[in-house]
Protein backbone atom coordinates (compact mmCIF):
# COMPACT_ATOMS: atom_id res chain seq x y z
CA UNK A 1 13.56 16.80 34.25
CA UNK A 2 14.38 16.93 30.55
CA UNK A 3 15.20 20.01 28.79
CA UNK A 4 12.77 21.00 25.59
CA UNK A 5 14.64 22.45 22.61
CA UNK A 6 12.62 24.19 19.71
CA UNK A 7 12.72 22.16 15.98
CA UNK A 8 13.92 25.67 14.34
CA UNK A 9 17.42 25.17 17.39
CA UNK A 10 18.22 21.49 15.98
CA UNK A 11 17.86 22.01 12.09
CA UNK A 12 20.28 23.99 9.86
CA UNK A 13 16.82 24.54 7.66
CA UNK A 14 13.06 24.37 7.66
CA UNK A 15 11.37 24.39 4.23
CA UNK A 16 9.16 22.77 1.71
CA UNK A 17 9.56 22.05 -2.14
CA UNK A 18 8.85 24.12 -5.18
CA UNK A 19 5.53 26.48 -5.33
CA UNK A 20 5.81 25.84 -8.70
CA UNK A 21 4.87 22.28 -10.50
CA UNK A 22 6.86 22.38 -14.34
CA UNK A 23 4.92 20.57 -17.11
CA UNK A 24 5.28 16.68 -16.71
CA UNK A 25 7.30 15.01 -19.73
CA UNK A 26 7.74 11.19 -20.73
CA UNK A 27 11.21 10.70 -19.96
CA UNK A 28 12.95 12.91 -16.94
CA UNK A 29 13.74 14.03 -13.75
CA UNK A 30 11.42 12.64 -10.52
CA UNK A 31 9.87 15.55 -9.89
CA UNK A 32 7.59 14.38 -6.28
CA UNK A 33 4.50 15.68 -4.16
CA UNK A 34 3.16 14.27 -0.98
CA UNK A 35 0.62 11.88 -3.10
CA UNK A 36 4.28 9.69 -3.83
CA UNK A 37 5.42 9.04 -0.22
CA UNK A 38 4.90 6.18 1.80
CA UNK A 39 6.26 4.82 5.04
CA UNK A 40 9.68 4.00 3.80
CA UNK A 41 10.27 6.66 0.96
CA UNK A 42 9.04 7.50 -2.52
CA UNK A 43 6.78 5.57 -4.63
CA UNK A 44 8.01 6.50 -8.20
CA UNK A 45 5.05 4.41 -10.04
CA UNK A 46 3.19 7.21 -11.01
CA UNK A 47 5.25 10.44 -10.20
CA UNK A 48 5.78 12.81 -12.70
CA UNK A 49 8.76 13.66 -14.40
CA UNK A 50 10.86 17.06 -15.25
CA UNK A 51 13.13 18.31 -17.73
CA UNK A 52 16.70 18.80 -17.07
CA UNK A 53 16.43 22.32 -17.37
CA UNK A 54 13.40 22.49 -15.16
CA UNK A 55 15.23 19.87 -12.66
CA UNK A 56 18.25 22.43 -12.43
CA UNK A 57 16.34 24.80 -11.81
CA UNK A 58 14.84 23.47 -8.76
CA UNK A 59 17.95 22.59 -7.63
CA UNK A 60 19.26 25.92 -7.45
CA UNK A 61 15.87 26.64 -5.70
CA UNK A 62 16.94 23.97 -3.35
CA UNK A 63 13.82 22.01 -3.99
CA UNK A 64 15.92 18.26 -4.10
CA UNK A 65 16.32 16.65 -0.89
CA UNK A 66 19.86 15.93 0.41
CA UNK A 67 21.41 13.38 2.41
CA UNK A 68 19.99 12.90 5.94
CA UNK A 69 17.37 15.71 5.18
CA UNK A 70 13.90 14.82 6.83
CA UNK A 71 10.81 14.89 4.92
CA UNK A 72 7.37 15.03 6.07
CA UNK A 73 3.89 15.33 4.36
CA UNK A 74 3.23 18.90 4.63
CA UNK A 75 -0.40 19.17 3.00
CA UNK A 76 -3.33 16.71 2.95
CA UNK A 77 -2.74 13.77 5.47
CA UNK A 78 0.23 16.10 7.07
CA UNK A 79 2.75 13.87 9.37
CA UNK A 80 1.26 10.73 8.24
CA UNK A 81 4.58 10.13 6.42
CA UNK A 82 8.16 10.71 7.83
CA UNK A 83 11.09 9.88 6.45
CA UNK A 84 15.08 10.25 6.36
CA UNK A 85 16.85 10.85 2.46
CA UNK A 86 19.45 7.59 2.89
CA UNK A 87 20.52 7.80 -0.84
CA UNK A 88 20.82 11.73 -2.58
CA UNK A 89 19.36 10.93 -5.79
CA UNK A 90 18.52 13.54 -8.64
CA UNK A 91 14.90 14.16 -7.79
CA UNK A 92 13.49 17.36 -6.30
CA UNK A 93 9.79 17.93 -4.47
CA UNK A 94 7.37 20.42 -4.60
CA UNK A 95 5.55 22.14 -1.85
CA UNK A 96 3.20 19.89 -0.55
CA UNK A 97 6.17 18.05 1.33
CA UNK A 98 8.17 19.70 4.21
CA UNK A 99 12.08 19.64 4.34
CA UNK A 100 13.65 19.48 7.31
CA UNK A 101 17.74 19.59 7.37
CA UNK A 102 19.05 18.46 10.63
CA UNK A 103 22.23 19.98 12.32
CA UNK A 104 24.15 16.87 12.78
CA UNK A 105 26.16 18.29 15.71
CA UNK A 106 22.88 18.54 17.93
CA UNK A 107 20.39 15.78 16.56
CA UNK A 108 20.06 12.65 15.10
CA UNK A 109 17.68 12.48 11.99
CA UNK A 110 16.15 9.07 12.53
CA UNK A 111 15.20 10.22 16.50
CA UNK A 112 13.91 13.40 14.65
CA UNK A 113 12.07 11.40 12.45
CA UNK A 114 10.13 8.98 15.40
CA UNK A 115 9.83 11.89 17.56
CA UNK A 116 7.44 13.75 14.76
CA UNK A 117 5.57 10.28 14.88
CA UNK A 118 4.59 10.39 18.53
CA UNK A 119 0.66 11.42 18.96
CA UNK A 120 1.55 13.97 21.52
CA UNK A 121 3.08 15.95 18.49
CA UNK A 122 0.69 15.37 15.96
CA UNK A 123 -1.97 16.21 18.58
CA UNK A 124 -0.22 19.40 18.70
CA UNK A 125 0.40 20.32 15.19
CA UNK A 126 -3.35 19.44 14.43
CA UNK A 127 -4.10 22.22 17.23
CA UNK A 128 -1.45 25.32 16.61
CA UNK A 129 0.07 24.59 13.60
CA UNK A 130 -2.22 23.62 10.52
CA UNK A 131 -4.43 25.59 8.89
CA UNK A 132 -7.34 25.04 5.98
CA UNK A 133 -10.63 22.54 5.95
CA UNK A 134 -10.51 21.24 2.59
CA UNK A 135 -6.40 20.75 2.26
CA UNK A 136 -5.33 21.09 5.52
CA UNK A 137 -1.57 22.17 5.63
CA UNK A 138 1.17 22.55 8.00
CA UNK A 139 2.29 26.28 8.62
CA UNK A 140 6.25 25.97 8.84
CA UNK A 141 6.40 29.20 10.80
CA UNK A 142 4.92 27.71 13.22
CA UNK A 143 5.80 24.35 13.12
CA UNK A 144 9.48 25.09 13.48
CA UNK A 145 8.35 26.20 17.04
CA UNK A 146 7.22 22.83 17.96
CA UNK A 147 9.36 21.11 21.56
CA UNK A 148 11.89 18.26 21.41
CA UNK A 149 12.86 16.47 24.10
CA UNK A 150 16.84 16.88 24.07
CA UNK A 151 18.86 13.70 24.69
CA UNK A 152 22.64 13.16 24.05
CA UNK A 153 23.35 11.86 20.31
CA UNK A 154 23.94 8.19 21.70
CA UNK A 155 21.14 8.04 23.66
CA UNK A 156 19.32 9.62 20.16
CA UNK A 157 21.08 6.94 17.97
CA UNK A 158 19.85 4.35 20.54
CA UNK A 159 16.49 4.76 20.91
CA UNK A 160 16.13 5.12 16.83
CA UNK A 161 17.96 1.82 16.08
CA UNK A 162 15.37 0.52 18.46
CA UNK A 163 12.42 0.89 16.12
CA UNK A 164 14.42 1.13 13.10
CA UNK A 165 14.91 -2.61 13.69
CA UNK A 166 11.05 -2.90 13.87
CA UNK A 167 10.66 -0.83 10.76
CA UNK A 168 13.24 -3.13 8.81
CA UNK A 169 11.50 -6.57 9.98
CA UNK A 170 8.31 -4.57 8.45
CA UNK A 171 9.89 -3.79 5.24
CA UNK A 172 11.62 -6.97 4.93
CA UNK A 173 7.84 -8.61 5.33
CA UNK A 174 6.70 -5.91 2.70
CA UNK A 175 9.92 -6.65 0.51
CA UNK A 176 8.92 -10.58 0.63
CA UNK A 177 5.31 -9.75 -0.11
CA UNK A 178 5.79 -8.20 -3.28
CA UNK A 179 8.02 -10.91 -4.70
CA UNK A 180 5.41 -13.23 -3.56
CA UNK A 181 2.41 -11.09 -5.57
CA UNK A 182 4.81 -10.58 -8.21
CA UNK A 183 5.61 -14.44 -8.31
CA UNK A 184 1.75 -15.16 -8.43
CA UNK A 185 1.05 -12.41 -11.13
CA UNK A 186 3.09 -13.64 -13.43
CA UNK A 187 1.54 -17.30 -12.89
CA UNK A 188 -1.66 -15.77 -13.57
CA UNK A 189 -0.50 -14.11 -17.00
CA UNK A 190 1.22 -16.88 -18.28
CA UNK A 191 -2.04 -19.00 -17.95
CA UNK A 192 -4.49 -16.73 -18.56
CA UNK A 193 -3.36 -13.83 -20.71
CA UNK A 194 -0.70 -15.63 -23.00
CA UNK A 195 -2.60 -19.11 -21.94
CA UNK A 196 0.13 -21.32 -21.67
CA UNK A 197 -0.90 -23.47 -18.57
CA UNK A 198 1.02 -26.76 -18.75
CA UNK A 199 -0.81 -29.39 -20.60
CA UNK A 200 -0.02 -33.14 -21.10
CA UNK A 201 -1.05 -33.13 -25.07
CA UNK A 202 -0.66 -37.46 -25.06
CA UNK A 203 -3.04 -37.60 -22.12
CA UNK A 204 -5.03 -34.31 -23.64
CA UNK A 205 -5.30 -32.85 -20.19
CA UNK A 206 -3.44 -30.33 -18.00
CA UNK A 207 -0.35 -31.62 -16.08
CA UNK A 208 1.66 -29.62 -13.94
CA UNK A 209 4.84 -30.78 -15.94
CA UNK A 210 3.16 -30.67 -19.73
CA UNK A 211 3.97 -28.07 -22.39
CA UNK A 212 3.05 -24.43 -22.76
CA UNK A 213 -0.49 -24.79 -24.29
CA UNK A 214 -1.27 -22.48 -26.80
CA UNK A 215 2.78 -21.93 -27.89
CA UNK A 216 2.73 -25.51 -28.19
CA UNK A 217 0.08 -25.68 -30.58
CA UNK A 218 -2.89 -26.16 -28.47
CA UNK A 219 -6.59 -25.63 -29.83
CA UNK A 220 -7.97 -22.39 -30.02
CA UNK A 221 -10.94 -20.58 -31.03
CA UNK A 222 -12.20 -17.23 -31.78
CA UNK A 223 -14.37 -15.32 -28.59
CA UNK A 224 -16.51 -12.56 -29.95
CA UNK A 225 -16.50 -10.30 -26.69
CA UNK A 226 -12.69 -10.59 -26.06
CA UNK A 227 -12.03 -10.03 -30.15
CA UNK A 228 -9.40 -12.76 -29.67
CA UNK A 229 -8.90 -16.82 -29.57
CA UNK A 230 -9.06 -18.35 -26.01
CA UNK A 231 -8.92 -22.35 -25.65
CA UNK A 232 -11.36 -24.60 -26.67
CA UNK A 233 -13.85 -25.55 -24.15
CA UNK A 234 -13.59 -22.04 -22.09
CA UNK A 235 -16.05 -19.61 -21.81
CA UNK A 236 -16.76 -15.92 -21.44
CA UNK A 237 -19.24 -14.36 -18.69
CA UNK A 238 -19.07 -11.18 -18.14
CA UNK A 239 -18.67 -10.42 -14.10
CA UNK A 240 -22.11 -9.32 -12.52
CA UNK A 241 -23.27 -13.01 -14.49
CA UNK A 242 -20.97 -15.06 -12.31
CA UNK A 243 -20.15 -13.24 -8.89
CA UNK A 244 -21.99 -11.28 -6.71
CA UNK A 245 -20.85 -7.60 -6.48
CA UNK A 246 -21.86 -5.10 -3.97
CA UNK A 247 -21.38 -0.97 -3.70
CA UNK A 248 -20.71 0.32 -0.58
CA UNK A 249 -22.75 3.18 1.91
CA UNK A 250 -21.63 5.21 4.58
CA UNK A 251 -24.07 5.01 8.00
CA UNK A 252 -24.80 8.75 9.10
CA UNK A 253 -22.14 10.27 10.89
CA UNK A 254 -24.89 12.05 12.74
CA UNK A 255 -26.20 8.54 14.20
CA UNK A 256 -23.30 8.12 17.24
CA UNK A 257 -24.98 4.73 17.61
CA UNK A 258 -23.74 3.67 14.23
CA UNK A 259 -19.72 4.32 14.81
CA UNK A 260 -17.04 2.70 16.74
CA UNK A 261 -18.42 -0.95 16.51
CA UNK A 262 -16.70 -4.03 15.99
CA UNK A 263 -17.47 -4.62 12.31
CA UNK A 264 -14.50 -2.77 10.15
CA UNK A 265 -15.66 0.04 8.00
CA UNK A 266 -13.20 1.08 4.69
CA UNK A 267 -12.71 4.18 2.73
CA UNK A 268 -11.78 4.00 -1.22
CA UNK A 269 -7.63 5.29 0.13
CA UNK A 270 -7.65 2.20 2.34
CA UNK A 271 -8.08 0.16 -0.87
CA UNK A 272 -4.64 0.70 -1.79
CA UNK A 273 -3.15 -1.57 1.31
CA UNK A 274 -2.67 -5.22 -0.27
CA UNK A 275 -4.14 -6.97 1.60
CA UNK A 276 -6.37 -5.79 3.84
CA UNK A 277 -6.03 -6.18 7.83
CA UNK A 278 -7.53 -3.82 9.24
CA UNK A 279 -9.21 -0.47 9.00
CA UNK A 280 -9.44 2.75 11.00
CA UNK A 281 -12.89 3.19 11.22
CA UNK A 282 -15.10 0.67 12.83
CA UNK A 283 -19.19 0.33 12.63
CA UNK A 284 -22.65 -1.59 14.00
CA UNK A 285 -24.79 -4.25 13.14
CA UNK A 286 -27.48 -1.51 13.59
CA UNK A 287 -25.63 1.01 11.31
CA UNK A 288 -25.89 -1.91 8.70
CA UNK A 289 -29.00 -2.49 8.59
CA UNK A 290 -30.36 1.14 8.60
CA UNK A 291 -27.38 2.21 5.74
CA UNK A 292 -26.61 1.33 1.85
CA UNK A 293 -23.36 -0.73 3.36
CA UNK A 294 -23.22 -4.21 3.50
CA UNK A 295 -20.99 -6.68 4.44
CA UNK A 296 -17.66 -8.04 2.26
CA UNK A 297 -16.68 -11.31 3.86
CA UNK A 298 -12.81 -12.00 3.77
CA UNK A 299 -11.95 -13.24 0.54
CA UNK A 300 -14.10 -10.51 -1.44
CA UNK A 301 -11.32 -8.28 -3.28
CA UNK A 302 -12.56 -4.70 -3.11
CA UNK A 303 -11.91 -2.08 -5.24
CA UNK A 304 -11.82 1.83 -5.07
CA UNK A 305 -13.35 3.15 -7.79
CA UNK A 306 -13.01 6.57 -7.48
CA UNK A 307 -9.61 8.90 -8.82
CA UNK A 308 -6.94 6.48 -8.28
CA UNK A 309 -8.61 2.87 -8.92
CA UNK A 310 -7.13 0.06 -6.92
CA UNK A 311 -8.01 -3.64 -5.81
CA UNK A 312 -6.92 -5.40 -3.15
CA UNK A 313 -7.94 -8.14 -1.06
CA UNK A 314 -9.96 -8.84 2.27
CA UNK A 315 -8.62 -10.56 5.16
CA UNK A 316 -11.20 -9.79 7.65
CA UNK A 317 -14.99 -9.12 7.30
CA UNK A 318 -15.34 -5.90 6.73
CA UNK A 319 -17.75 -2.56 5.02
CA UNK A 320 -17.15 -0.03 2.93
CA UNK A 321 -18.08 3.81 1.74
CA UNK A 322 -19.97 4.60 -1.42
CA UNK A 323 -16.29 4.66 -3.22
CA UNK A 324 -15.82 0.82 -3.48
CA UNK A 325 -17.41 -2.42 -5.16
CA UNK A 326 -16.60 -5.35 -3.69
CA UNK A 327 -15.99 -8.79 -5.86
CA UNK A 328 -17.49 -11.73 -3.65
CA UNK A 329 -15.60 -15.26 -4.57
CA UNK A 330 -17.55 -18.20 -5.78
CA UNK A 331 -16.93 -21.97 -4.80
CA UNK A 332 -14.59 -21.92 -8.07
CA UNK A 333 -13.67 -18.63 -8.83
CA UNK A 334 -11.52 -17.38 -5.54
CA UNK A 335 -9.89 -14.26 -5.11
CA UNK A 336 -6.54 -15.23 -6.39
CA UNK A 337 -8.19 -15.64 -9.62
CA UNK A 338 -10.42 -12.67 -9.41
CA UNK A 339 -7.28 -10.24 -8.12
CA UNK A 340 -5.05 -10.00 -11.04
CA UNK A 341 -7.92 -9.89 -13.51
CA UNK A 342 -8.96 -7.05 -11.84
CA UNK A 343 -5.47 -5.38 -11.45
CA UNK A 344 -4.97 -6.01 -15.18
CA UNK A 345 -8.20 -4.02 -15.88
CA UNK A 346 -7.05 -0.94 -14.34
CA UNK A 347 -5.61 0.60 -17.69
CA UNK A 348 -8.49 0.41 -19.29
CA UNK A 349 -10.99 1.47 -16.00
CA UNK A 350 -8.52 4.51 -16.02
CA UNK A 351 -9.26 5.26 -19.51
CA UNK A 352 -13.44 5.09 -18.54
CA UNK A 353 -13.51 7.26 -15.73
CA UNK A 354 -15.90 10.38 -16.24
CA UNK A 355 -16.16 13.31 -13.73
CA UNK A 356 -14.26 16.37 -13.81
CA UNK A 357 -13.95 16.87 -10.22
CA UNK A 358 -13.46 13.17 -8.75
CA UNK A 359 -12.61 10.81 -11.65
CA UNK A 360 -14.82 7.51 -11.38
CA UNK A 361 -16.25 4.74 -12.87
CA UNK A 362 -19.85 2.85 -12.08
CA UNK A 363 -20.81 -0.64 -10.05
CA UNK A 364 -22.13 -1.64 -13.73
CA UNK A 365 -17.98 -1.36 -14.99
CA UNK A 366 -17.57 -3.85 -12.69
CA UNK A 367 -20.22 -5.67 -13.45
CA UNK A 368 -19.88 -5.92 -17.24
CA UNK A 369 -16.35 -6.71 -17.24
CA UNK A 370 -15.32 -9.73 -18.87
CA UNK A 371 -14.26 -13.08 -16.88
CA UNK A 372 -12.53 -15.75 -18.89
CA UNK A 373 -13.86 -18.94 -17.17
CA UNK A 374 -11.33 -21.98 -18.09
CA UNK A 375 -12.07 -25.72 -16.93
CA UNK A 376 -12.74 -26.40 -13.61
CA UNK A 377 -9.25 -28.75 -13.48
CA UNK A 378 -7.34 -25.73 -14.75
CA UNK A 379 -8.21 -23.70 -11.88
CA UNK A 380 -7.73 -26.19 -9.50
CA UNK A 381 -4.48 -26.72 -10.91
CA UNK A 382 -3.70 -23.14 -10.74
CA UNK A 383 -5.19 -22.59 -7.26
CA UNK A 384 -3.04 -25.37 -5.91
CA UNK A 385 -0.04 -23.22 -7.28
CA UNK A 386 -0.80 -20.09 -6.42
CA UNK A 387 -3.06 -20.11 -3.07
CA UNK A 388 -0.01 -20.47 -0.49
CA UNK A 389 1.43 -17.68 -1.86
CA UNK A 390 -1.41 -15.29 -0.89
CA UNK A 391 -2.36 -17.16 2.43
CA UNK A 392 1.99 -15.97 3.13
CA UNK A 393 1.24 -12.53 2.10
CA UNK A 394 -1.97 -12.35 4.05
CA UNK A 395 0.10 -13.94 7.40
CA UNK A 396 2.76 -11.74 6.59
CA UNK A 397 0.64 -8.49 6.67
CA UNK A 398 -0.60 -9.43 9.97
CA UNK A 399 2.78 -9.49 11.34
CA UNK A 400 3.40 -6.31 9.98
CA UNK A 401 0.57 -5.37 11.83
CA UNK A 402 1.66 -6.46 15.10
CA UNK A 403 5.28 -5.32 14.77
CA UNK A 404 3.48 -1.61 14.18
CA UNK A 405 1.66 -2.06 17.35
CA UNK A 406 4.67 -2.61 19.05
CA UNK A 407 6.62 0.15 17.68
CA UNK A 408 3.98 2.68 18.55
CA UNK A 409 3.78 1.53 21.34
CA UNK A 410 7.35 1.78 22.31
CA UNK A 411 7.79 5.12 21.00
CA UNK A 412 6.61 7.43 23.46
CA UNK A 413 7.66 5.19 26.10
CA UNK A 414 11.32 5.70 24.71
CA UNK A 415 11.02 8.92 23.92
CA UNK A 416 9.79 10.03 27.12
CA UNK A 417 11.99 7.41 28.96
CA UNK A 418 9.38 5.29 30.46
CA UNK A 419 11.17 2.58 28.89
CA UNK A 420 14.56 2.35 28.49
CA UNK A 421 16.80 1.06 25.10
CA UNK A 422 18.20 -1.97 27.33
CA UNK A 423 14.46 -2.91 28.83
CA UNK A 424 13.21 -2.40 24.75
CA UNK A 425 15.97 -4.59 23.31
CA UNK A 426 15.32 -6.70 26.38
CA UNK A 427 11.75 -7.52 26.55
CA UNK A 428 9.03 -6.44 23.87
CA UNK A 429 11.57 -6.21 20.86
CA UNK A 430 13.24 -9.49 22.12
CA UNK A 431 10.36 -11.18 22.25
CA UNK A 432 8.93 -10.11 19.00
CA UNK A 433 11.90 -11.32 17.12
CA UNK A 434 11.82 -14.33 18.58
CA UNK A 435 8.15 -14.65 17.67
CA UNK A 436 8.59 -13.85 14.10
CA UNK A 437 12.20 -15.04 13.41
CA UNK A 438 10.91 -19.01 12.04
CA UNK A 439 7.78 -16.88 10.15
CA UNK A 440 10.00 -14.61 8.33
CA UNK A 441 12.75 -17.57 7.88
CA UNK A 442 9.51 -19.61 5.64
CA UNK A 443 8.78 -16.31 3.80
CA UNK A 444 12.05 -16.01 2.75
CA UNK A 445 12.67 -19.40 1.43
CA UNK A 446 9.31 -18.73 -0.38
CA UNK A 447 10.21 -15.77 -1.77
CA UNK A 448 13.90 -17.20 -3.17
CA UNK A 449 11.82 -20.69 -4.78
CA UNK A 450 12.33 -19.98 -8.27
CA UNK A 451 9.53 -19.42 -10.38
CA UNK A 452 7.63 -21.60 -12.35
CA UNK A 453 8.96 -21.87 -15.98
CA UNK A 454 6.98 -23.35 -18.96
CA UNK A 455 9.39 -24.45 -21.65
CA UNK A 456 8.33 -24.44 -24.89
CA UNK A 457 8.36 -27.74 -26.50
């Protein structure tokens, strides 16, 4: 039988970050809460920044995470992020994330890590160890008193290189997928922001190898509702003229009937997954019909619009809660068109947003945005560009999804040695690679294609 050692036995030190949250500057010091981690680390997007003086400070606090220290989301959606400092940088956290500092002698920090990530443990924590309704919140006295399963430091080392291999396939895919939206994003811009689509000025059409348009001297003319040119022969609509739009409902959670269907059902924090695969709640035909919710085929891009606003795109049929509008595409005016004129809107749907409590805009936003419609041959021409490079970041996602799968699935087994490392590496790992190994080999050479450059002529 295996021996159980306490958390507070393995770690040197169980805390969490500063108490106190110094005013945000310009130009600083990371200064991170719980609302900045994902999977793989920090997001540092939209974290605020510190002073040096208030950064030293926190330091000497011992607020900044050091090498090999574990960090886990403390408050709000606690556990749903662990992970291991690889790189000390000059940052430091503030309360609403634990930090965990392993004794090296006695545990590795990456088996830590997948061991906090089995359900048994955040069944656990859920029942002893967390306390408020509205921000729930791990109690580290507690907490510290949660069971590990001892194993020698190979064995440790082992099993976490395991499913650190699965985590690094999943971050390679996520690492390919950004280059890829990036790659399409900046497509978009250069035609439709800047509008310098390629354009054969002898034939007086667009070409995939003609000159920039408007750099190049191409015909413009003066739009009213944009206050600036746009190319002769385009048009302005405003959104709710051209597309179908639709807010979202949430069925009664009274209703049982209405819950655990087959038809996905979204919440505005799922938004922020690009693209969409899959969601965590599931609902009924019946629930509906008999609720405000409708139906987003794939292809509709979605977007929260409440506190943080964020688009994305579907890849399944799917509803959503009261907190989204969903974009439907037209026969000409397809999601890869519709998604980076909405993410370029953001600034300015940030700047709209009334409500004290829970920042939001309106369906109507949405609605009276602004489309610029170019010709029909334009989009094709763009479409034909861009569209592989989405239908790659949409495979690639579900990948991701079924490499997850399979490393949640293996981690109890390995932790609990129902499977061994040799029988892992052997079977379900093995056979995953060799599943995905020709996928990710054609999202690589995707990713590395250069991008497209418009010379000026």
């Amino acid at each position: 039988m295996s021996r159980l050692v306490t958390l507070k036995s393995l770690c040197n030190k169980i805390t969490d970050g500063s108490h106190y949250s110094p005013v945000g500057i310009n130009k600083g010091f990371p200064m991170l809460s719980v609302k900045d981690m994902n999977d793989y680390g920090f997001s540092y997007d939209d974290c605020k920044l510190i002073s040096k003086e208030e950064y030293d400070k926190l330091v000497q606090a011992d607020c900044k995470p050091k090498l090999n220290d574990l960090l886990i989301a403390k408050d709000g959606s606690y556990l749903k992020h662990v992970f291991v400092i690889k790189d000390e940088i000059d940052q430091a956290v503030l309360s609403s994330i634990g930090i965990l500092r392993p004794n090296l002698e006695k545990i590795y920090p990456d088996y830590l890590k997948y061991y906090l990530q089995t359900k048994s443990v955040k069944k656990e924590v859920s029942k002893k160890y967390v306390s408020g309704s509205a921000l729930p919140r791990i109690i580290l006295k507690g907490f510290e008193q949660i069971e590990i399963i001892e194993k020698d430091l190979p064995t440790q080392k082992a099993i976490a290189k395991v499913l650190s291999d699965l985590d690094a396939k999943i971050e390679l895919n996520n690492k390919i997928n950004r280059e890829l939206e990036a790659m399409a994003k900046t497509i978009y811009d250069y035609w439709f922001v800047q509008f310098d689509f390629p354009f054969d000025f002898a034939q007086g059409k667009p070409n995939d190898q003609g000159k920039p348009y408007k750099s190049s001297g191409g015909k413009m003319v003066y739009n009213e509702e944009l206050k600036r040119e746009i190319p002769v022969g385009w048009e302005v609509k405003k959104i709710g003229e051209v597309l179908k739009t639709t807010l979202g409902g949430t069925p009664s959670t009274k209703n049982k009937e209405f819950w655990k269907g087959n038809i996905p059902w979204l919440n505005s924090g799922e938004i922020a997954n690009f693209p969409i695969v899959k969601s965590e709640l599931s609902i009924t035909k019946n629930a509906i019909d008999k609720s405000a919710t409708s139906l987003m085929p794939k292809g509709t891009v979605p977007i929260s619009i409440t506190r943080h606003l964020r688009p994305s795109i579907l890849a399944i049929d799917a509803c959503a809660n009261q907190s989204v509008v969903g974009i439907f595409e037209s026969e000409l005016i397809k999601s890869s068109y519709i998604y980076p004129l909405i993410k370029n809107e953001i600034p300015r749907y940030m700047a709209l947003r009334t409500g004290a409590q829970q920042p939001h805009i309106n369906k109507e936003t949405i609605d009276e945005t602004f489309i610029v419609l170019p010709t029909e041959n334009i989009l094709k021409m763009y479409y034909k560009l861009v569209d592989n490079s989405y239908k790659k970041i949409i495979n690639t996602t579900f990948q991701n999804q079924q490499l997850t799968a399979l490393r949640d699935w293996l981690l109890p087994m390995l932790m609990n040695g129902q499977v061994t490392v040799r029988q892992a590496h052997g079977n379900a790992v093995g056979e995953a690679e060799e599943k995905l190994s020709s996928s990710a080999e054609q999202s690589r050479s995707m990713a590395a294609e250069p991008k497209a450059e418009y010379k000026k002529g």
